[in-house]
N, C-alpha and C. Protein backbone atom coordinates (compact mmCIF):
# COMPACT_ATOMS: atom_id res chain seq x y z
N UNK A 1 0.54 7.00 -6.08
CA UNK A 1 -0.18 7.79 -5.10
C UNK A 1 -1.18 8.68 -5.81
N UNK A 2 -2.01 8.12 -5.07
CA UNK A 2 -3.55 9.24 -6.12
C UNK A 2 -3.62 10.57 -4.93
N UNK A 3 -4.06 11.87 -5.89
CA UNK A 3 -4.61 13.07 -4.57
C UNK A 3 -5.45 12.11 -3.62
N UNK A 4 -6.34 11.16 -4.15
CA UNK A 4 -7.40 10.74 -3.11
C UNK A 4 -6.60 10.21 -1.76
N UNK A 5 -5.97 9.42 -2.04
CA UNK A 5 -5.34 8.37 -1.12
C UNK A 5 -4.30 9.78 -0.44
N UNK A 6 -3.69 11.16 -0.61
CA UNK A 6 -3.35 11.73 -0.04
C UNK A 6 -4.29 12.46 0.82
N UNK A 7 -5.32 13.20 0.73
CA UNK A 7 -6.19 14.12 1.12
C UNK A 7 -6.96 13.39 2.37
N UNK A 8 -6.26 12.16 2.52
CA UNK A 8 -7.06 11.48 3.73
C UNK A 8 -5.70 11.53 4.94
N UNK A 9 -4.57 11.41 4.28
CA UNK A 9 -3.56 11.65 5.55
C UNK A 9 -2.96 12.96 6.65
N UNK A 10 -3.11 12.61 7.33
CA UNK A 10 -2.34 13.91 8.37
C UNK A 10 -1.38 14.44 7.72
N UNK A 11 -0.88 15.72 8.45
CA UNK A 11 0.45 16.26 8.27
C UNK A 11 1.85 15.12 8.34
N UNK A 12 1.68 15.06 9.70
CA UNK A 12 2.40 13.80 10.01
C UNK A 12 2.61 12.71 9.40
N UNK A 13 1.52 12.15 8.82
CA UNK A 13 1.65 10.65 7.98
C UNK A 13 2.50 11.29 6.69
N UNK A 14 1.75 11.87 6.17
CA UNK A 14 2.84 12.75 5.13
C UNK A 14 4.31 13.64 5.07
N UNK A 15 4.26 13.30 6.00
CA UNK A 15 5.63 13.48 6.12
C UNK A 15 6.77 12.67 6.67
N UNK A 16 5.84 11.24 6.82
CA UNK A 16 6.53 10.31 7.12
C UNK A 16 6.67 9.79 6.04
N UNK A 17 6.00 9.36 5.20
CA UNK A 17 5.39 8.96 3.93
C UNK A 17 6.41 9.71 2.73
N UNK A 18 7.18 11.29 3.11
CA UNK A 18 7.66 11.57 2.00
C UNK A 18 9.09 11.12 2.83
N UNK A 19 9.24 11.00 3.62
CA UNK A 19 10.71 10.66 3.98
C UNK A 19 11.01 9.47 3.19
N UNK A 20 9.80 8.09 3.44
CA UNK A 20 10.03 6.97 2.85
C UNK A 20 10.50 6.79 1.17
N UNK A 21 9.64 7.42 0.92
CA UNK A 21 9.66 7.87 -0.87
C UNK A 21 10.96 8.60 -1.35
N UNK A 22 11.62 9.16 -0.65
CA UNK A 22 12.83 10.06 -0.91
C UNK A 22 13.79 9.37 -0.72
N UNK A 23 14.06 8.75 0.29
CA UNK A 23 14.82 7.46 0.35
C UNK A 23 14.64 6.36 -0.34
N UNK A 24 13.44 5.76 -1.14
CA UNK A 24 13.19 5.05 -2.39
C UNK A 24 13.69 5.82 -3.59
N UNK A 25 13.62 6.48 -3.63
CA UNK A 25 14.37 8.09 -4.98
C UNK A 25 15.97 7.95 -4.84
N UNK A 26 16.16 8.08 -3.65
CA UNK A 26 17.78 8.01 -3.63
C UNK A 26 18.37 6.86 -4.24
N UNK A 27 17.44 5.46 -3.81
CA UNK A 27 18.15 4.58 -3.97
C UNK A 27 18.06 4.28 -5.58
N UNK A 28 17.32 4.49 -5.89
CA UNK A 28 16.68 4.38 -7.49
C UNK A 28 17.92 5.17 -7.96
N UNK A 29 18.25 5.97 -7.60
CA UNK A 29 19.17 6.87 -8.66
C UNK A 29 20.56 6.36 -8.24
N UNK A 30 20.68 6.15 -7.25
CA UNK A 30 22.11 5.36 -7.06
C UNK A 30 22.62 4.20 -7.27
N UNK A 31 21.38 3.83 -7.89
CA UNK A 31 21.19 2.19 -8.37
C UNK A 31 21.51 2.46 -10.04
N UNK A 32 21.06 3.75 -10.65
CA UNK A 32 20.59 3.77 -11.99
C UNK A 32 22.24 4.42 -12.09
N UNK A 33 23.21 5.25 -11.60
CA UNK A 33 24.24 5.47 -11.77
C UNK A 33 25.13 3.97 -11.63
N UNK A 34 25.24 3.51 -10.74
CA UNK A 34 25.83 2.01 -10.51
C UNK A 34 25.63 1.38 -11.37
N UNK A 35 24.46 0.81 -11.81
CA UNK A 35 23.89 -0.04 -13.00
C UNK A 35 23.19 0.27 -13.57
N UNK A 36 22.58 0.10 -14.63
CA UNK A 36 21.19 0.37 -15.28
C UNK A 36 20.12 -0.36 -14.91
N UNK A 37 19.30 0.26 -14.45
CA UNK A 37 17.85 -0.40 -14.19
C UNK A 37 16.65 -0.73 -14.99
N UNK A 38 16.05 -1.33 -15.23
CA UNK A 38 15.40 -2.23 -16.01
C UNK A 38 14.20 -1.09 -16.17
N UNK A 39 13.66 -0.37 -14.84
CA UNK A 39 12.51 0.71 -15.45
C UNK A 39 12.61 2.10 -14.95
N UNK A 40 13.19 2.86 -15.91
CA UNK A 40 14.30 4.37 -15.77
C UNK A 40 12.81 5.15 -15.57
N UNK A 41 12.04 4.93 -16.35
CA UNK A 41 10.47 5.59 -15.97
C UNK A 41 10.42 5.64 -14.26
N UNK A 42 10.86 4.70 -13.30
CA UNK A 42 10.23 4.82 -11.88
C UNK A 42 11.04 6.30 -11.45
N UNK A 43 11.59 6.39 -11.97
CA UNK A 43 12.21 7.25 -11.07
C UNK A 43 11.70 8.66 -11.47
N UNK A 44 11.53 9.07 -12.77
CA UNK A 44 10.36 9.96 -12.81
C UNK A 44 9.19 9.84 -12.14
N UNK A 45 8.67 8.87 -11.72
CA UNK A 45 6.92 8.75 -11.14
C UNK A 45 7.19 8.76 -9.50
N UNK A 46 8.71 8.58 -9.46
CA UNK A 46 8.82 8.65 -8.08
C UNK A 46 8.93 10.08 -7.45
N UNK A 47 9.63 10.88 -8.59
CA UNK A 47 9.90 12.08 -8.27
C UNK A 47 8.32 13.22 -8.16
N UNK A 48 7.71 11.93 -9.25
CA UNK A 48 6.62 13.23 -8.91
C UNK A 48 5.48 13.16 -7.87
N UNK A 49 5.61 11.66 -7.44
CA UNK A 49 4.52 11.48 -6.23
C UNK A 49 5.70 11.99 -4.58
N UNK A 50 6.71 12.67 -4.85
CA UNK A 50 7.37 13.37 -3.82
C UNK A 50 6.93 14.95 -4.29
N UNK A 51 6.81 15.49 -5.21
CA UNK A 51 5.77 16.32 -5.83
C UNK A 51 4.25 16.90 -5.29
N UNK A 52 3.61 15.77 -5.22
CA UNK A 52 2.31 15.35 -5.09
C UNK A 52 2.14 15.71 -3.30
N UNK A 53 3.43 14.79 -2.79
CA UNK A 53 2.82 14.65 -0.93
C UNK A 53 3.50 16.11 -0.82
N UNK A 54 4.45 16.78 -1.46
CA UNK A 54 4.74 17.90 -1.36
C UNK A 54 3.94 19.14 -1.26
N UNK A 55 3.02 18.92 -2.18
CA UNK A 55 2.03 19.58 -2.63
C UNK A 55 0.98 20.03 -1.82
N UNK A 56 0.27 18.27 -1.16
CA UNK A 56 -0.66 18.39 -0.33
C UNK A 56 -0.34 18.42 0.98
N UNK A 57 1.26 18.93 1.42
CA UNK A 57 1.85 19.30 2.59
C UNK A 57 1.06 20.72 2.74
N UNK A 58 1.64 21.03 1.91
CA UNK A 58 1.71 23.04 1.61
C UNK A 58 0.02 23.39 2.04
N UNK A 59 -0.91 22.44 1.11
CA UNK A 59 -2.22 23.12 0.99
C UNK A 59 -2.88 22.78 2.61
N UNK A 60 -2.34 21.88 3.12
CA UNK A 60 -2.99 22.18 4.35
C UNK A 60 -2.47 22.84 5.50
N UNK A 61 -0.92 23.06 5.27
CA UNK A 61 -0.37 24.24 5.97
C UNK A 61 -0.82 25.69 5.86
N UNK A 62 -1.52 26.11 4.17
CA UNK A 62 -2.61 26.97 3.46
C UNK A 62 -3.64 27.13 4.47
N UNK A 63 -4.03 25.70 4.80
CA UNK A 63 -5.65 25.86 5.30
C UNK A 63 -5.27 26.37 6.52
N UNK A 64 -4.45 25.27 7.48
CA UNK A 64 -4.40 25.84 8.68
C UNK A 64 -4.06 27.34 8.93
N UNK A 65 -3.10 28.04 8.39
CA UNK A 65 -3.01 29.41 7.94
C UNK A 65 -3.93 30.13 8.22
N UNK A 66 -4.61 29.91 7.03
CA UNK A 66 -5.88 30.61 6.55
C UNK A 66 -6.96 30.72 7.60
N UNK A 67 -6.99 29.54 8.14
CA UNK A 67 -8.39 29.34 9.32
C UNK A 67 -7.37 30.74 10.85
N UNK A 68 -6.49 30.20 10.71
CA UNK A 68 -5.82 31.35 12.03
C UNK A 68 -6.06 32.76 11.89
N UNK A 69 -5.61 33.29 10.26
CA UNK A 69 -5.91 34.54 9.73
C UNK A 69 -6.94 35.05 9.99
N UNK A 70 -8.31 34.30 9.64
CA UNK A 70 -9.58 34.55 9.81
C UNK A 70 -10.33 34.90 11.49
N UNK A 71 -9.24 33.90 12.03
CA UNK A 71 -10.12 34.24 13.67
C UNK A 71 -9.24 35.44 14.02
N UNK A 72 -8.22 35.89 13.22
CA UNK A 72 -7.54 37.05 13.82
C UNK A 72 -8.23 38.18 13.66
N UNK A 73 -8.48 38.42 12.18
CA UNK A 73 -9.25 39.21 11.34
C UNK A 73 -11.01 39.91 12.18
N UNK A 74 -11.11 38.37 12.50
CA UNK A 74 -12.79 38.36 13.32
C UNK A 74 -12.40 39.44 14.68
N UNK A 75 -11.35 39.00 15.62
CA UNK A 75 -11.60 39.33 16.63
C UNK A 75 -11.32 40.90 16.30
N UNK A 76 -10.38 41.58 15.47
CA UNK A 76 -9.81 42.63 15.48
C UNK A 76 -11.36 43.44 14.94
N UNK A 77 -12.03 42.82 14.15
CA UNK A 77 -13.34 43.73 14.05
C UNK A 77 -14.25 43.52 15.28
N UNK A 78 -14.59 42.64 15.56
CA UNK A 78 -15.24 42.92 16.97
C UNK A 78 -14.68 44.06 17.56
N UNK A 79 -13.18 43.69 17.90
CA UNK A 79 -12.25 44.51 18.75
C UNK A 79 -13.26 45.90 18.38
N UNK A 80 -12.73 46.69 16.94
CA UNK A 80 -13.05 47.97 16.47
C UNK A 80 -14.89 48.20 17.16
N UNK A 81 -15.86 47.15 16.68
CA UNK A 81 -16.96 47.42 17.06
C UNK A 81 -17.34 47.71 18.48
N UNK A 82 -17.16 47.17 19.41
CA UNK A 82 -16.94 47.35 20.51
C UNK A 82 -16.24 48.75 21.32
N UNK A 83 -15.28 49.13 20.65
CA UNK A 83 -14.69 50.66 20.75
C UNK A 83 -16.37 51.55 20.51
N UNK A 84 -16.28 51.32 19.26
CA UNK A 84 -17.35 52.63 18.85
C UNK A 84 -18.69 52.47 19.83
């Protein structure tokens, strides 16, 4: 998973997307306790592209945030201007 190929999905897709991956993680590790698996590396790259959609969960929960803050911010100075 590249940032690119994340920064194009919804909230939603991404979080469908990390459910899938976490449940690929589980099984990887319950596979790698059971038996040994042929490439012990996936499961690091797995952990970190759950990392990654993690990541670009947060920053647009950030944005949306941020954009709410701002129209709050706006109206409360109007608000004040309007008094005086």
């Amino acid at each position: 998973m590249a940032k690119i190929e994340l920064e194009g999905l919804s909230v939603q897709e991404l979080n469908d997307e990390l459910e899938t991956i976490q449940k690929h993680y589980y099984a990887l590790k319950f596979n790698n306790a059971a038996s040994s698996l042929e490439n012990t590396a996936e499961i690091k790259n797995v952990r970190r592209n759950i990392a990654r959609i993690k990541t670009e969960i947060r920053a647009k929960e950030l944005v949306e945030t941020t954009q709410k803050r701002d129209k709050i911010q706006l109206r409360r100075r109007l608000a004040k201007k309007i008094k005086k």
